[in-house]
N, C-alpha and C. Protein backbone atom coordinates (compact mmCIF):
# COMPACT_ATOMS: atom_id res chain seq x y z
N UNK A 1 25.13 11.87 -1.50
CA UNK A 1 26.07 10.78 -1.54
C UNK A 1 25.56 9.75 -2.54
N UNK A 2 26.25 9.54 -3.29
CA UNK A 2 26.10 8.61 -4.42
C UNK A 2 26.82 7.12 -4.32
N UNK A 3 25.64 6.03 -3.88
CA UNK A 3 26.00 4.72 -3.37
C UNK A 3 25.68 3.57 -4.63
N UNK A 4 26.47 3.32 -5.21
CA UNK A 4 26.02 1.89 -6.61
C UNK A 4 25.61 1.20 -5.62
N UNK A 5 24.71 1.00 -7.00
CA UNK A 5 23.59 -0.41 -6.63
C UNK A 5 24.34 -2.02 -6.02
N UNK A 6 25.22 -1.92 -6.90
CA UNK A 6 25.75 -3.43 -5.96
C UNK A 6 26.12 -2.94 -4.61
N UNK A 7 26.99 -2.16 -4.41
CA UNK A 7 27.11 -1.84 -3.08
C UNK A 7 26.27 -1.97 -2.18
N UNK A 8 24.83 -1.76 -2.87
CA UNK A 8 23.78 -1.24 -1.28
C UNK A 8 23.08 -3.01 -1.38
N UNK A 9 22.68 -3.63 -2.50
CA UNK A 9 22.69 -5.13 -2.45
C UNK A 9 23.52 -5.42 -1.94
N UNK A 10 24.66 -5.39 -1.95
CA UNK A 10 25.33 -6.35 -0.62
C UNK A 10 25.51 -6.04 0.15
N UNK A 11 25.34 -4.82 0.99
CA UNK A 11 25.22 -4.14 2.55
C UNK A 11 23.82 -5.27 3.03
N UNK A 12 22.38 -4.80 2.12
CA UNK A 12 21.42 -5.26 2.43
C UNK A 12 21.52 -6.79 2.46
N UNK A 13 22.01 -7.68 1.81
CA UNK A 13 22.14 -8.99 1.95
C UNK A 13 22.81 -9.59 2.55
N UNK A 14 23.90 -8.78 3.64
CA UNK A 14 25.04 -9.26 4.13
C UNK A 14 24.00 -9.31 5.58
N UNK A 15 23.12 -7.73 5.66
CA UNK A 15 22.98 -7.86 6.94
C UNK A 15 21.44 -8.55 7.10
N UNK A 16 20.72 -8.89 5.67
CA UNK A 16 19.53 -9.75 5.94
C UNK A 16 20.07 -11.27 6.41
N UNK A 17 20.98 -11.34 6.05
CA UNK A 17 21.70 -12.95 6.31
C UNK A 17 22.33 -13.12 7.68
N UNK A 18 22.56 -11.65 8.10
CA UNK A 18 23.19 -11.65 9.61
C UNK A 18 21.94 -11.93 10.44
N UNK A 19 20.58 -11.08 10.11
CA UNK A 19 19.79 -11.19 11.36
C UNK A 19 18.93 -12.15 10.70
N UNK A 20 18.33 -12.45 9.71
CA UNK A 20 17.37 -13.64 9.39
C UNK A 20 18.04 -15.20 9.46
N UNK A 21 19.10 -15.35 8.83
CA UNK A 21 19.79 -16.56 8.85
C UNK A 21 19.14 -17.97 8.23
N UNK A 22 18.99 -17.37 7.24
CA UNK A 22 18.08 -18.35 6.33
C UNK A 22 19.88 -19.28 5.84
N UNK A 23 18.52 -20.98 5.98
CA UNK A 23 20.01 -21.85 5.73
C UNK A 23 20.76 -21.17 4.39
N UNK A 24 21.83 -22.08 3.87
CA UNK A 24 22.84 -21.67 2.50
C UNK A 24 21.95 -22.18 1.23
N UNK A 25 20.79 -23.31 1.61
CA UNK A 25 20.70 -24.06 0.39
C UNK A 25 19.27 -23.30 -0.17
N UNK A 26 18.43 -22.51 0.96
CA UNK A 26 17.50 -21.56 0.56
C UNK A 26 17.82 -20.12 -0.14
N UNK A 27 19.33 -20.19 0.21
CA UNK A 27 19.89 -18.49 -0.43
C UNK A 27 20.43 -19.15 -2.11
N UNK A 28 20.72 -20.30 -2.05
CA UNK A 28 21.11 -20.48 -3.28
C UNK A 28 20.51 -20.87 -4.30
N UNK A 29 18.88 -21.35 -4.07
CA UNK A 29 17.84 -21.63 -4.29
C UNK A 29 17.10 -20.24 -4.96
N UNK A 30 17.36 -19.25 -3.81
CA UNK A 30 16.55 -17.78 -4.48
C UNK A 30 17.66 -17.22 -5.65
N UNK A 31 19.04 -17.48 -5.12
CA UNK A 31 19.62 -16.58 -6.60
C UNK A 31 19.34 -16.96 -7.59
N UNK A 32 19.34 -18.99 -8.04
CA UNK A 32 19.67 -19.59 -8.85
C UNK A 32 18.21 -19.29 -9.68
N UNK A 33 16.96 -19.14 -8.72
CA UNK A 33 16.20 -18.83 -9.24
C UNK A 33 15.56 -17.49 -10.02
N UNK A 34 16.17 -16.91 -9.67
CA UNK A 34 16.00 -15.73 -9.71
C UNK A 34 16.59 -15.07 -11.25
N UNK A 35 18.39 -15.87 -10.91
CA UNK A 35 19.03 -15.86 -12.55
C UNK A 35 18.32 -16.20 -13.52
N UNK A 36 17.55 -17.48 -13.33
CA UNK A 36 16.63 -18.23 -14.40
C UNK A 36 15.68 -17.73 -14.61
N UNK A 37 15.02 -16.83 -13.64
CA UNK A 37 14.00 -16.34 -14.22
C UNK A 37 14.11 -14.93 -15.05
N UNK A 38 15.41 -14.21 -15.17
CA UNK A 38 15.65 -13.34 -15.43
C UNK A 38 15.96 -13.28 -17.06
N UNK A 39 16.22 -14.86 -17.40
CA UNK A 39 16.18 -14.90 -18.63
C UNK A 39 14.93 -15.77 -19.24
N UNK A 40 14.24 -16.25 -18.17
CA UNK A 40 13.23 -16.70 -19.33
C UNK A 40 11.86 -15.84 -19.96
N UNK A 41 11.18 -16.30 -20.24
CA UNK A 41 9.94 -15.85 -20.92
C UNK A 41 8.90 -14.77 -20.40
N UNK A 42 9.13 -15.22 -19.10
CA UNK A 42 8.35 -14.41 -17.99
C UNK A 42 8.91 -13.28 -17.54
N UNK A 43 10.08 -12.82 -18.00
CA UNK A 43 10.88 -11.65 -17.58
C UNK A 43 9.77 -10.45 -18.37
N UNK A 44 9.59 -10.82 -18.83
CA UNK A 44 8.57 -8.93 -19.56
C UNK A 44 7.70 -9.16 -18.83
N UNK A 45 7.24 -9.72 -18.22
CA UNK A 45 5.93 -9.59 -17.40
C UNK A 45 6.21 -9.61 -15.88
N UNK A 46 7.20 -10.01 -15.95
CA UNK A 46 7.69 -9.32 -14.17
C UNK A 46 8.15 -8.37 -14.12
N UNK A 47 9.00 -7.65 -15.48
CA UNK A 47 9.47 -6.42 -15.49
C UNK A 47 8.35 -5.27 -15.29
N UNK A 48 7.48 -5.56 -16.45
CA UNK A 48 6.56 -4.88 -16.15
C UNK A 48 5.70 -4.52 -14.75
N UNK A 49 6.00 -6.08 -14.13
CA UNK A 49 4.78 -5.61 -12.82
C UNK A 49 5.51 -5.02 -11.61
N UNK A 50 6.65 -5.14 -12.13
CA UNK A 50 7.88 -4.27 -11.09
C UNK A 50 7.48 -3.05 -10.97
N UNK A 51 7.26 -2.75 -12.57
CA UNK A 51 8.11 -1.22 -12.36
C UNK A 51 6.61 -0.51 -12.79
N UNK A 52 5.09 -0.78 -12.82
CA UNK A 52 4.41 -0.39 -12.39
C UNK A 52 4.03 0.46 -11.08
């Protein structure tokens, strides 16, 4: 069975948010951060330590 990736990110985030329940302003905090870090400087070096 062949499931895209967004799909299974938002299964997994729908139901980390169901049972953890982290407030709105900490979830918007990790995306926003997350976007930003995806374009700055430090992205080759997190890529890298990812996928090590």
């Amino acid at each position: 069975m062949d499931v895209p990736l967004w799909l299974a990110l938002i299964v997994v985030g729908v139901l980390g948010y169901k049972l953890v329940r982290p407030p709105l302003w900490l979830v918007a905090v990790i995306l926003l951060g997350g976007f930003l870090l995806a374009d700055s400087f430090l992205a080759p070096a997190i890529d890298t330590a990812i996928n090590k």
